[in-house]
N, C-alpha and C. Protein backbone atom coordinates (compact mmCIF):
# COMPACT_ATOMS: atom_id res chain seq x y z
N UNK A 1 4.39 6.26 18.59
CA UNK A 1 3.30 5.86 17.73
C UNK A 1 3.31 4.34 17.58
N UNK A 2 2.29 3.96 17.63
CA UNK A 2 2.24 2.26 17.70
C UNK A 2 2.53 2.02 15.86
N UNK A 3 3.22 0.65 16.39
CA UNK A 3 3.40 0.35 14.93
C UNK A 3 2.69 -1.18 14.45
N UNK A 4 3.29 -1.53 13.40
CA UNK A 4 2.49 -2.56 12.80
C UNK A 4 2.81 -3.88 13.46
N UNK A 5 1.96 -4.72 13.56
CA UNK A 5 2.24 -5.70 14.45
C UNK A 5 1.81 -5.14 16.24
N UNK A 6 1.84 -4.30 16.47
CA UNK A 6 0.89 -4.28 17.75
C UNK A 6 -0.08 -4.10 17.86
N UNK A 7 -0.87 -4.27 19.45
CA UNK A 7 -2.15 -4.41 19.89
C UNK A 7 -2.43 -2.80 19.49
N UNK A 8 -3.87 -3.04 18.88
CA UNK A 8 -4.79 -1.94 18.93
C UNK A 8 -5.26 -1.62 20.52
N UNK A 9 -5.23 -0.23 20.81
CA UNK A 9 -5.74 -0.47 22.36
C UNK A 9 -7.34 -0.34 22.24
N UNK A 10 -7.62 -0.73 23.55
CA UNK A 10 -9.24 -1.01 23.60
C UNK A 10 -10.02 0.58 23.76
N UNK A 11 -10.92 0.58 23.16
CA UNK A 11 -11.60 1.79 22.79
C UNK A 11 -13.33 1.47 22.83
N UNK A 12 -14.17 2.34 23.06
CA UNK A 12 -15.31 2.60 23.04
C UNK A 12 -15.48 4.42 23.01
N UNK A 13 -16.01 4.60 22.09
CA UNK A 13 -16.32 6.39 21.39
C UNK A 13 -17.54 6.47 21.01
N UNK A 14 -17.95 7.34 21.35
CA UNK A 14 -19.56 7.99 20.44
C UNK A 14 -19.35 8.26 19.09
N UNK A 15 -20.07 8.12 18.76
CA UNK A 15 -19.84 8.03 17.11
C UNK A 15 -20.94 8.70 16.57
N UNK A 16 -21.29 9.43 14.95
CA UNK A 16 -22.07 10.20 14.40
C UNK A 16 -21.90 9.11 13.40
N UNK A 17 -22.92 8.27 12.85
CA UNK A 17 -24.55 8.46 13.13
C UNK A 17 -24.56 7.12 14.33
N UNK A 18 -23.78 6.60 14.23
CA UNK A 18 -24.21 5.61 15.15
C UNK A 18 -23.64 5.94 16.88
N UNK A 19 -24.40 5.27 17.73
CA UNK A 19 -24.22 5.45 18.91
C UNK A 19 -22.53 5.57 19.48
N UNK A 20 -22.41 4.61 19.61
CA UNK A 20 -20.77 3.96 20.08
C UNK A 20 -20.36 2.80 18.91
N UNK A 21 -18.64 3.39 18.83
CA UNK A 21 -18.07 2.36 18.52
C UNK A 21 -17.04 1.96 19.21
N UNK A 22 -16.84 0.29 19.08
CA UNK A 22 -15.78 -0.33 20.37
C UNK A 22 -14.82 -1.46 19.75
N UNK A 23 -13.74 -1.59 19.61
CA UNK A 23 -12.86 -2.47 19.55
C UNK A 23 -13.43 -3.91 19.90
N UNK A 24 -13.95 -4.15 20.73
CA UNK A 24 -14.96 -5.57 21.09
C UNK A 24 -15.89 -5.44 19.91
N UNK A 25 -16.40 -4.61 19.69
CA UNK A 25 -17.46 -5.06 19.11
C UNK A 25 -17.16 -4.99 16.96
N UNK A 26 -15.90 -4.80 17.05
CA UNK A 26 -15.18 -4.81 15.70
C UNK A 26 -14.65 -6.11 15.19
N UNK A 27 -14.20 -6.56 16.91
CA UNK A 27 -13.33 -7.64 16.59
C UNK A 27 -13.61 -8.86 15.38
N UNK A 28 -12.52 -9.21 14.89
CA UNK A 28 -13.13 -10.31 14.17
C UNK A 28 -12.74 -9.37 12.80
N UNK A 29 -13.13 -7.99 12.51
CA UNK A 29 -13.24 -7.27 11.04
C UNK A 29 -12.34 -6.80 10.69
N UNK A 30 -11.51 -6.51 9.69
CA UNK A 30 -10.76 -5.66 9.28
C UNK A 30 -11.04 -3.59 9.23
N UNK A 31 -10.86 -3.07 9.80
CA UNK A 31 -11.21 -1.70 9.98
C UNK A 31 -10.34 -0.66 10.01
N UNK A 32 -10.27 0.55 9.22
CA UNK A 32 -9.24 1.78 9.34
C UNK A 32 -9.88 2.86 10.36
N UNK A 33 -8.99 3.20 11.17
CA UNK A 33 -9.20 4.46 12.11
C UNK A 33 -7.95 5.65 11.00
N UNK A 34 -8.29 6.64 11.49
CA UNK A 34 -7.81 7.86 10.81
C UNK A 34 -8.13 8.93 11.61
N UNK A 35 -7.35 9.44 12.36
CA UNK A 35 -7.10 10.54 12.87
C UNK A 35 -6.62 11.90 12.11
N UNK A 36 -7.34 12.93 12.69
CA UNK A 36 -7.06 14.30 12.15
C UNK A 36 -7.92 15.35 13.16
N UNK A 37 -7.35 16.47 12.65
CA UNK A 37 -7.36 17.20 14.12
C UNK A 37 -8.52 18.11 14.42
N UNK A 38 -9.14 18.43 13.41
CA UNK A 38 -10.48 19.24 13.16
C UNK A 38 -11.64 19.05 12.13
N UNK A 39 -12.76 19.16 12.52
CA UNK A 39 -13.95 19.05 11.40
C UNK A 39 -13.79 20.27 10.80
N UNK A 40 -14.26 20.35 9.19
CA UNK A 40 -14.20 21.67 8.41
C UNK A 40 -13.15 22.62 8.32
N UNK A 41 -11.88 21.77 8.77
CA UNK A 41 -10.68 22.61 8.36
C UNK A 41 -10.39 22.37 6.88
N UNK A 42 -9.67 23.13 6.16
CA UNK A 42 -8.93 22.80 4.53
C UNK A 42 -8.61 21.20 4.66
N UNK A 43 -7.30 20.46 5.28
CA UNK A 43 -7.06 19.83 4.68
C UNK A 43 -7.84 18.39 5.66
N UNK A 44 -8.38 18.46 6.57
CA UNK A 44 -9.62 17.38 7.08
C UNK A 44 -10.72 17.25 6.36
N UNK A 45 -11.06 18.31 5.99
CA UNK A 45 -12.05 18.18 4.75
C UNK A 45 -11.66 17.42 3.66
N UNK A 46 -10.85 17.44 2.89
CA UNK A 46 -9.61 17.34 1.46
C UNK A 46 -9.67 15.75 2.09
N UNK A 47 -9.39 15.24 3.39
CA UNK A 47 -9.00 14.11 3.70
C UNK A 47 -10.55 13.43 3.68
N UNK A 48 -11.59 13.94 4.35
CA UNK A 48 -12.64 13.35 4.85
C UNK A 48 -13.23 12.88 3.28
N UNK A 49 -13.11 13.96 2.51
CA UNK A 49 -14.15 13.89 1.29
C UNK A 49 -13.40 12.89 0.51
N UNK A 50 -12.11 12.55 0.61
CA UNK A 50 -11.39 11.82 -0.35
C UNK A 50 -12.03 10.48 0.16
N UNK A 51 -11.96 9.87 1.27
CA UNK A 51 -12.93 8.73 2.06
C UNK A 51 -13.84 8.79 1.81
N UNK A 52 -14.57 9.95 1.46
CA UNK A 52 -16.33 10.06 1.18
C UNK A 52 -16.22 9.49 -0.36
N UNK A 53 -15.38 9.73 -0.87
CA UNK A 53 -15.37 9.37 -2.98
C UNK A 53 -15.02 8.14 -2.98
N UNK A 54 -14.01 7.58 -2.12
CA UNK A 54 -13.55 6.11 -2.37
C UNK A 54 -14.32 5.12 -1.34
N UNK A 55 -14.95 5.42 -0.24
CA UNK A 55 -15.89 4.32 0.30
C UNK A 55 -16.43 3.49 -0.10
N UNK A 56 -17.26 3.54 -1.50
CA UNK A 56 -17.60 1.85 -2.19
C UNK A 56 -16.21 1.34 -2.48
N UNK A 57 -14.90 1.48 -2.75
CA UNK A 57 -13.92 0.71 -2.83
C UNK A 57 -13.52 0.07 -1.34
N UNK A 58 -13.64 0.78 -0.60
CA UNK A 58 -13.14 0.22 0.95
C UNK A 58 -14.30 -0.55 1.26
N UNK A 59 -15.83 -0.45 1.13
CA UNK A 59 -16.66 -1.51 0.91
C UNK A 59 -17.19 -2.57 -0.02
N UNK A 60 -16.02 -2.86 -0.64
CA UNK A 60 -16.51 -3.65 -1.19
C UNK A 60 -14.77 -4.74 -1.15
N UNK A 61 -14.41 -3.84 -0.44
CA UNK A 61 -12.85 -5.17 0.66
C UNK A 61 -13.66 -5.31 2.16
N UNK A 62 -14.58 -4.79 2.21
CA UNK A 62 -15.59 -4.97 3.56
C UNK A 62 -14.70 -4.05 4.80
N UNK A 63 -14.00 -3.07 4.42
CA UNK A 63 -13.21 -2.48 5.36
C UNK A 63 -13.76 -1.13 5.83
N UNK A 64 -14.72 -1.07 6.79
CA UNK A 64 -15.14 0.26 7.43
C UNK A 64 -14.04 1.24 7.40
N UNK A 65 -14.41 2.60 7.53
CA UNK A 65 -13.38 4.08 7.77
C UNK A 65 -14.12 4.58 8.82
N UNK A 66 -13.27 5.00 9.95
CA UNK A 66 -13.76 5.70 11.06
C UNK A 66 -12.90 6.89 10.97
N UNK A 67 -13.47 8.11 10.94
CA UNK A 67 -12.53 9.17 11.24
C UNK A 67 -12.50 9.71 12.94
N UNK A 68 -11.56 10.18 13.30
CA UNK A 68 -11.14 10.31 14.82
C UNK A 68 -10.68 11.42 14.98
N UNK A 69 -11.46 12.62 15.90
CA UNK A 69 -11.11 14.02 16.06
C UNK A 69 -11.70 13.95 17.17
N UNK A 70 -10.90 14.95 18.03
CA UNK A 70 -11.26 15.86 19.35
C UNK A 70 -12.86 16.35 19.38
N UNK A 71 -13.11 16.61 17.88
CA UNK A 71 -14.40 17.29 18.40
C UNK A 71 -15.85 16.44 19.09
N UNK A 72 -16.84 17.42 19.34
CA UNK A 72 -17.97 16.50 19.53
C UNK A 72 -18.96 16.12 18.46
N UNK A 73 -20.01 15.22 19.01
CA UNK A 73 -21.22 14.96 18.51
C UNK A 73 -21.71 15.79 17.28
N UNK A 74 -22.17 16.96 17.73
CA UNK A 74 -22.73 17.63 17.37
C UNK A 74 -21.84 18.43 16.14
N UNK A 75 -20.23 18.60 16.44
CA UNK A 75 -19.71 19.52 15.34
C UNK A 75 -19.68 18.38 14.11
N UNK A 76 -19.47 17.04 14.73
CA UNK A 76 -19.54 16.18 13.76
C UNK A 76 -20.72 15.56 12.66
N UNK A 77 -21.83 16.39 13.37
CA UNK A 77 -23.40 15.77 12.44
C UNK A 77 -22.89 17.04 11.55
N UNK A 78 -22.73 18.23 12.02
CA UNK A 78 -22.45 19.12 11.13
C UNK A 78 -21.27 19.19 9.68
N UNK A 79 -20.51 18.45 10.30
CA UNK A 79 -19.35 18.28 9.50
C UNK A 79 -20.08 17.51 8.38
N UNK A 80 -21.02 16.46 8.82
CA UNK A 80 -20.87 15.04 7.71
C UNK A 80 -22.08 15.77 6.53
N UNK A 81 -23.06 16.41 7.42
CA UNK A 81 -24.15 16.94 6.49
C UNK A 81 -23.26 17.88 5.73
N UNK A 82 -22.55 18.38 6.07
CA UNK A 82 -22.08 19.84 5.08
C UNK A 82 -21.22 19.27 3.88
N UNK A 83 -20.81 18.15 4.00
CA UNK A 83 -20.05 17.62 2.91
C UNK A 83 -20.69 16.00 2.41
N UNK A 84 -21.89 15.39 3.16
CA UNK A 84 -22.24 14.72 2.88
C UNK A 84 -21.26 13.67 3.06
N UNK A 85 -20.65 13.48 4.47
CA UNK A 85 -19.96 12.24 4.44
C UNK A 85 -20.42 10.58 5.24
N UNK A 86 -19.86 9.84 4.29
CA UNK A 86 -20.76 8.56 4.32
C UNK A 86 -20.06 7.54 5.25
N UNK A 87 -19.62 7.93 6.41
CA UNK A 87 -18.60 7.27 7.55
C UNK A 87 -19.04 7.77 8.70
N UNK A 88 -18.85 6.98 9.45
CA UNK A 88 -19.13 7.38 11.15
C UNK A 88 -17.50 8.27 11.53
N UNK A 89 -17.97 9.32 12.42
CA UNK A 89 -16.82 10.68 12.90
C UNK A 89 -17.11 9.95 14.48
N UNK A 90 -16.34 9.38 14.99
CA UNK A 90 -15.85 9.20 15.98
C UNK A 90 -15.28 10.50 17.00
N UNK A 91 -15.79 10.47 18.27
CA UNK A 91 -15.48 12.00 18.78
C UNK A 91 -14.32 11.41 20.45
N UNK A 92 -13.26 11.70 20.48
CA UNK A 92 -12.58 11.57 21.00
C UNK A 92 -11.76 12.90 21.88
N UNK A 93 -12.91 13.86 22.78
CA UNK A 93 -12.74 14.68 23.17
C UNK A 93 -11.29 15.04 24.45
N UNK A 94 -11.20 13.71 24.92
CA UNK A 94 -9.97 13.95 26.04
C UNK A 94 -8.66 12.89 25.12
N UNK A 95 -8.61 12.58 23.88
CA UNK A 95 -7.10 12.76 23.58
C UNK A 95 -6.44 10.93 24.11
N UNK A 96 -7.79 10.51 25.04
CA UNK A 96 -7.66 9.01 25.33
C UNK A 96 -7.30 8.15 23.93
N UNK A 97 -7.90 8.39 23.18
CA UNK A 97 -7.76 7.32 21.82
C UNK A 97 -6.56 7.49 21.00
N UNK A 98 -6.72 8.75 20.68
CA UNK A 98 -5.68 9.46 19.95
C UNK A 98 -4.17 8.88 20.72
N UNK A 99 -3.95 9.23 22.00
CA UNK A 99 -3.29 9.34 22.42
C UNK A 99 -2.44 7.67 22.94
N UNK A 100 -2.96 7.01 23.03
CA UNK A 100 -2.80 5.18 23.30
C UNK A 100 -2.23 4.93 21.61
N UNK A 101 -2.83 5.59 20.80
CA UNK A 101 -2.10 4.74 19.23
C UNK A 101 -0.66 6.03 18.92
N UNK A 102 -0.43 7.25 19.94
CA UNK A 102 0.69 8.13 19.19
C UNK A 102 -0.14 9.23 18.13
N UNK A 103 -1.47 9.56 18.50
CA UNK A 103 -1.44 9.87 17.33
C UNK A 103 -2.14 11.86 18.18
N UNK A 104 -1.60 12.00 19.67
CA UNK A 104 -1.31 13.02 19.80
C UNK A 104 -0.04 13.48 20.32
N UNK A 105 0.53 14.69 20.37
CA UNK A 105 1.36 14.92 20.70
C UNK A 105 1.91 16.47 20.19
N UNK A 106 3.50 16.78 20.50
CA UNK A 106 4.00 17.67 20.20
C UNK A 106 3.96 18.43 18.36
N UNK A 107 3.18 19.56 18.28
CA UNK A 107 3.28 20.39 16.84
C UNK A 107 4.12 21.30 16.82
N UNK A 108 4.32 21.86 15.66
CA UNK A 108 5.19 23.47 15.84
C UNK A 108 4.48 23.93 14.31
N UNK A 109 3.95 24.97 14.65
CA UNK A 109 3.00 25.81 13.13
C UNK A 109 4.45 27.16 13.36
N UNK A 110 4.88 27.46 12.67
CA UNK A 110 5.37 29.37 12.21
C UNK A 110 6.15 29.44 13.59
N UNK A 111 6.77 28.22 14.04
CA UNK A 111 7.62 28.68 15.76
C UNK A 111 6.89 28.37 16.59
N UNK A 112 5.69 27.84 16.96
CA UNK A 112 4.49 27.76 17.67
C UNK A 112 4.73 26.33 17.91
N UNK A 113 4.81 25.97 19.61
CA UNK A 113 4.67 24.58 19.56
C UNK A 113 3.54 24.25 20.49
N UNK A 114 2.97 23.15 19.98
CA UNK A 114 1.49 22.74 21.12
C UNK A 114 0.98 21.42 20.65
N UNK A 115 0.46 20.73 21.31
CA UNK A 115 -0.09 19.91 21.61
C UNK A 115 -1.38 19.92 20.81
N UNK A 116 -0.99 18.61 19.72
CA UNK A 116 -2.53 18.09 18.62
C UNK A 116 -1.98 17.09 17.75
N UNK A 117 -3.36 16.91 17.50
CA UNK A 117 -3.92 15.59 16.47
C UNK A 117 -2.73 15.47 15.31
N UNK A 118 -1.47 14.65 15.56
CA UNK A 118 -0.57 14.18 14.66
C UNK A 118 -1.63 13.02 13.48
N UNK A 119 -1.92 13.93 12.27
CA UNK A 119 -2.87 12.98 11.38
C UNK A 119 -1.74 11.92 10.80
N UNK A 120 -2.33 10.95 11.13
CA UNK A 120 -2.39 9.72 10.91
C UNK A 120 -3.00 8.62 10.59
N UNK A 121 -2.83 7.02 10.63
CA UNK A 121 -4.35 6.20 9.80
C UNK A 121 -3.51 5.17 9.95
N UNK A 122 -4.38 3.96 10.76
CA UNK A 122 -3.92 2.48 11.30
C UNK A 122 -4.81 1.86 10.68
N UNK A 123 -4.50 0.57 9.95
CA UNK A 123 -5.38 -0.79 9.70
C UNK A 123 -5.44 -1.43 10.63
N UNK A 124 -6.67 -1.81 11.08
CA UNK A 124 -6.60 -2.88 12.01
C UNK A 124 -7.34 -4.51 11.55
N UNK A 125 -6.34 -5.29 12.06
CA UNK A 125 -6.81 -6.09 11.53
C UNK A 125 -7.96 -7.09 12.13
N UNK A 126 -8.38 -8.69 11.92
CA UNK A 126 -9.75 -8.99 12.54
C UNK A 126 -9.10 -9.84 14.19
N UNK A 127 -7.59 -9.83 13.89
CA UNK A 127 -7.37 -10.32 15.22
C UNK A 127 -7.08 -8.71 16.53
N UNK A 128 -7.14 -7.60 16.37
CA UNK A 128 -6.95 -6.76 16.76
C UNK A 128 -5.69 -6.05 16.74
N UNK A 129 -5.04 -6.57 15.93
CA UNK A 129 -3.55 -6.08 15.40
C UNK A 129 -3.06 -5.17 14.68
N UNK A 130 -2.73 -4.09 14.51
CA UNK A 130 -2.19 -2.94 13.68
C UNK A 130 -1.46 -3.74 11.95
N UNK A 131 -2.42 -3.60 11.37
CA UNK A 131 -1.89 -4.13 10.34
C UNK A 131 -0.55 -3.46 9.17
N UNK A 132 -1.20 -1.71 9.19
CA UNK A 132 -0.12 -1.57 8.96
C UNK A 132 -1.06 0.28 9.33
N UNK A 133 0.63 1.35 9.66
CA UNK A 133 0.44 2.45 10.55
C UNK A 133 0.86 3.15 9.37
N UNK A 134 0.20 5.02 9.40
CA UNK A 134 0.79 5.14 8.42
C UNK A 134 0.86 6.64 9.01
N UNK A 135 1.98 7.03 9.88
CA UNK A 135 2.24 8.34 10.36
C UNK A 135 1.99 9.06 9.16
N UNK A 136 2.20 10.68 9.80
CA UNK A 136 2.33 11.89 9.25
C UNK A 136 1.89 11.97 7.52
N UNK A 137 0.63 11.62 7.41
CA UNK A 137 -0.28 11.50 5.83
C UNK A 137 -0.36 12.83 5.25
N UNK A 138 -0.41 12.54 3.54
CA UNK A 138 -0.74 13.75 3.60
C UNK A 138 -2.45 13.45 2.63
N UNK A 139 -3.32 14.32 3.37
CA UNK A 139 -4.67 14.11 3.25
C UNK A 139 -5.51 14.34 1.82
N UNK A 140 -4.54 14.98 0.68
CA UNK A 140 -5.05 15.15 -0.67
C UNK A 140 -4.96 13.39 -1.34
N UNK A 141 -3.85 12.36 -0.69
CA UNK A 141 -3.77 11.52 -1.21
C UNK A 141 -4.14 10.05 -0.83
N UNK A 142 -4.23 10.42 0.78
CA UNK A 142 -4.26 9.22 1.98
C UNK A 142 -5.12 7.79 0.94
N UNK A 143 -6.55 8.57 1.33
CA UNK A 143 -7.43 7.02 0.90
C UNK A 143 -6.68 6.63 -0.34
N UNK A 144 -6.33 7.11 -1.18
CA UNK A 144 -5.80 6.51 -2.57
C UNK A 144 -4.74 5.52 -2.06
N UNK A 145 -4.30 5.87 -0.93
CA UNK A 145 -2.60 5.54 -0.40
C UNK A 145 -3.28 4.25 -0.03
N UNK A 146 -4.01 4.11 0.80
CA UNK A 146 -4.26 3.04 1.66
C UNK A 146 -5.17 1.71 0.69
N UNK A 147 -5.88 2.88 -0.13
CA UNK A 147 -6.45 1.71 -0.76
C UNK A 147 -5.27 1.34 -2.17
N UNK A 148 -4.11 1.67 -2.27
CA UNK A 148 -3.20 1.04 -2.95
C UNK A 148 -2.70 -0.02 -2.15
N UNK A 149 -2.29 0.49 -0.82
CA UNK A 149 -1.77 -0.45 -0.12
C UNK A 149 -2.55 -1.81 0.29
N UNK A 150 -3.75 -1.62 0.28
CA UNK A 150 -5.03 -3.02 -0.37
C UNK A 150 -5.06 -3.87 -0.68
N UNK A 151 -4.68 -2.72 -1.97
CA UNK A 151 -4.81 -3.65 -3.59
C UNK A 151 -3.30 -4.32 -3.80
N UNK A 152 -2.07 -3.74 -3.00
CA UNK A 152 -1.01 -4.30 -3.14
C UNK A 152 -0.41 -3.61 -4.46
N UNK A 153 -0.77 -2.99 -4.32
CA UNK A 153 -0.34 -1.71 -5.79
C UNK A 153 0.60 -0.51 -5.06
N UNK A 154 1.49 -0.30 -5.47
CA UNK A 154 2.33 1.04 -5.31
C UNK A 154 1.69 1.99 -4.76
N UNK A 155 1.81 2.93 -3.62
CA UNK A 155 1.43 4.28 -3.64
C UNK A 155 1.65 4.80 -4.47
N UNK A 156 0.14 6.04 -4.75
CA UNK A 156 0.08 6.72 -5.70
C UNK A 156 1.07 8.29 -5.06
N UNK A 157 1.52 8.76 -6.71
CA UNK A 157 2.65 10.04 -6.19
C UNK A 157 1.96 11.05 -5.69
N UNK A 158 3.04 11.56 -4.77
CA UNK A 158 2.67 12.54 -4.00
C UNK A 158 2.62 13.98 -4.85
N UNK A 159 1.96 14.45 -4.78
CA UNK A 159 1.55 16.26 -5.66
C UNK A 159 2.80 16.80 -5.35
N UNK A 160 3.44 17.08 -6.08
CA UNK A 160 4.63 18.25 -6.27
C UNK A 160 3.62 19.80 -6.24
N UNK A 161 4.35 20.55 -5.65
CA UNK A 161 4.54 21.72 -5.42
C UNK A 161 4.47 22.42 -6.21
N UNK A 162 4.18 23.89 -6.39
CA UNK A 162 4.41 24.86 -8.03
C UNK A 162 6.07 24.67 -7.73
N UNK A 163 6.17 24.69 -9.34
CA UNK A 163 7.71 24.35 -9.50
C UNK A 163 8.44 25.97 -9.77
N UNK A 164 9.85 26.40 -9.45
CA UNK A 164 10.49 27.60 -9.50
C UNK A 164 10.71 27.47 -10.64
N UNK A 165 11.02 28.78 -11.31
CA UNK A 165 11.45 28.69 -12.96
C UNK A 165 13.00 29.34 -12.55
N UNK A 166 13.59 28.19 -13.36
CA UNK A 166 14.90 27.97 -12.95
C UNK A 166 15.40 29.70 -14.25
N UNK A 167 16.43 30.34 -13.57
CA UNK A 167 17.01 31.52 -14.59
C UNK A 167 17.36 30.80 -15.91
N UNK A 168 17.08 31.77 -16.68
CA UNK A 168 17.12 31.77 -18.01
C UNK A 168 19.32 31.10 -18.40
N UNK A 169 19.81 30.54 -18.95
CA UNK A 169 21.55 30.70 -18.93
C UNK A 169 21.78 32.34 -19.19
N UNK A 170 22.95 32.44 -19.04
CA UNK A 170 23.57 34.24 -18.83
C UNK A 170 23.50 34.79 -20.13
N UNK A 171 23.61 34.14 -21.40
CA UNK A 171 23.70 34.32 -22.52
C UNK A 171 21.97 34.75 -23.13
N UNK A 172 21.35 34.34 -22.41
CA UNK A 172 19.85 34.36 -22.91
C UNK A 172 19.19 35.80 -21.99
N UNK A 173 20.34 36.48 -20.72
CA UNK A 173 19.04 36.74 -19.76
C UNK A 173 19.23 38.33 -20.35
N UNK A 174 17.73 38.60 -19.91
CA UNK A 174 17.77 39.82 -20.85
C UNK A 174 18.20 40.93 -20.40
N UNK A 175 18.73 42.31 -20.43
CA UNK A 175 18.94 43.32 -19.69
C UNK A 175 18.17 43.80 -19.52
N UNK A 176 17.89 44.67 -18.16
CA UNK A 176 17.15 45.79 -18.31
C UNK A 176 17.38 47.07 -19.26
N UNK A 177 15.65 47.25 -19.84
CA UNK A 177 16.09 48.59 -20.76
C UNK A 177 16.80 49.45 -20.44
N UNK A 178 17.19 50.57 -20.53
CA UNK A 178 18.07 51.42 -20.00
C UNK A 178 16.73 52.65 -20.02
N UNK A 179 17.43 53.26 -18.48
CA UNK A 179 16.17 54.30 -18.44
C UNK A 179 16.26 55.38 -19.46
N UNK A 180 14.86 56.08 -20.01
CA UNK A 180 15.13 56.93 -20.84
C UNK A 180 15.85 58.35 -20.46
N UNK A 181 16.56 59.02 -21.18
CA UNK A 181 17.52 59.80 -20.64
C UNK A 181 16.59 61.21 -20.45
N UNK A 182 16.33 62.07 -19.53
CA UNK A 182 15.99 62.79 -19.24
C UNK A 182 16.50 63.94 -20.29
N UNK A 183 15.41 64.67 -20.79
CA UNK A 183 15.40 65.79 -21.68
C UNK A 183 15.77 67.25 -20.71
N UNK A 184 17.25 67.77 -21.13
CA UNK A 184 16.89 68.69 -20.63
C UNK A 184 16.11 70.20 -21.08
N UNK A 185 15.46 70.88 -20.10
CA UNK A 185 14.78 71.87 -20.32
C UNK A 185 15.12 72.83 -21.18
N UNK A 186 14.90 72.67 -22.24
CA UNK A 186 15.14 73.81 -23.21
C UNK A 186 14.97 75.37 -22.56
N UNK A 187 14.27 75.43 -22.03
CA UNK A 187 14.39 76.67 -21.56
C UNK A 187 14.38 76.39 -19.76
N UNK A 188 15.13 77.61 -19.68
CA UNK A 188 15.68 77.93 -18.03
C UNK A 188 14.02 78.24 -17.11
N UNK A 189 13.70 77.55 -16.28
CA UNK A 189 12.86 78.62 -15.73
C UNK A 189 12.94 79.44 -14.77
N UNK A 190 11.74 80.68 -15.32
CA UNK A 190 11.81 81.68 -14.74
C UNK A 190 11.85 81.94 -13.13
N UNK A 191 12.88 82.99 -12.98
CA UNK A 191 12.69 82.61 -11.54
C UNK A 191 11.81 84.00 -10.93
């Protein structure tokens, strides 16, 4: 995965709503790419829409958001209308883009290993330089992340988990009732 302080590689992509976007034609701007691996999955969504809520903050540091997925054109007009997102979806179908910044490669889901979109999110800066890389994100918090990292403010905390309820001490834990004792049959039955 490329890191901070290296060359952005050179790129030209179709883009939703706009035609193409190209590294030449950026140059000079400060800009975030963000990779992820599907339109309208749970947590690409969770990621996309969090960029869709904070975009007047990233415009108004003048810093475009490009999101970057395998899919095409078309899943991507769909994606942006269905959630109303206010960024160009960059479609990077052969893994060329993704793949020059690290940001495809080896997965493993439940034992399952294969080949995809390691989500991730590079600043680039106006000389074409990786300003700063930010592997393996997690997408409920990213834009908050990046636009802390901005503002020069702390990342914001990461969501804890439902928490286990730790056992009661031995003195407190309760017994089970004791089963009720079976009545016996007052009378024999008949045989």
């Amino acid at each position: 995965m490329l890191q901070t302080g290296d060359s952005a590689p050179d790129f030209s992509l179709t883009a939703v709503p706009a035609a193409t976007v190209s590294k030449a034609a950026l140059l000079g701007k400060r800009y975030l790419l963000y990779f992820y691996p599907a339109d309208d999955t749970p947590g690409c969504t969770k990621e996309a829409c969090a960029f869709r809520d904070q975009l007047p903050k990233f415009g108004a540091l003048a810093i475009p958001v490009f999101g970057v997925s395998p899919d095409d054109a078309v899943s991507h007009e769909k994606f942006r209308a269905k959630y109303t997102l206010n960024f160009p979806l960059l479609s990077d179908p052969g893994h060329e883009l993704a793949g020059a910044f690290g940001a495809w490669g080896e997965k493993n889901l439940y034992g399952r290993v294969f080949m995809g979109i390691l989500r991730s999110s590079f600043l680039i800066g106006p000389d074409g330089r990786i300003e700063r890389a930010w592997p393996r994100v997690n997408p409920e918090i990213h834009a908050a992340e990046v636009l802390a990292h901005l503002a020069g403010s702390p990342a914001p905390a990461k969501k804890a988990g439902p928490q286990k309820k730790s056992a009661p001490p031995a003195a407190k834990r309760r017994r089970p009732a004791p089963k009720p004792a079976r009545k016996k049959a007052a009378k024999k039955r008949k045989r």
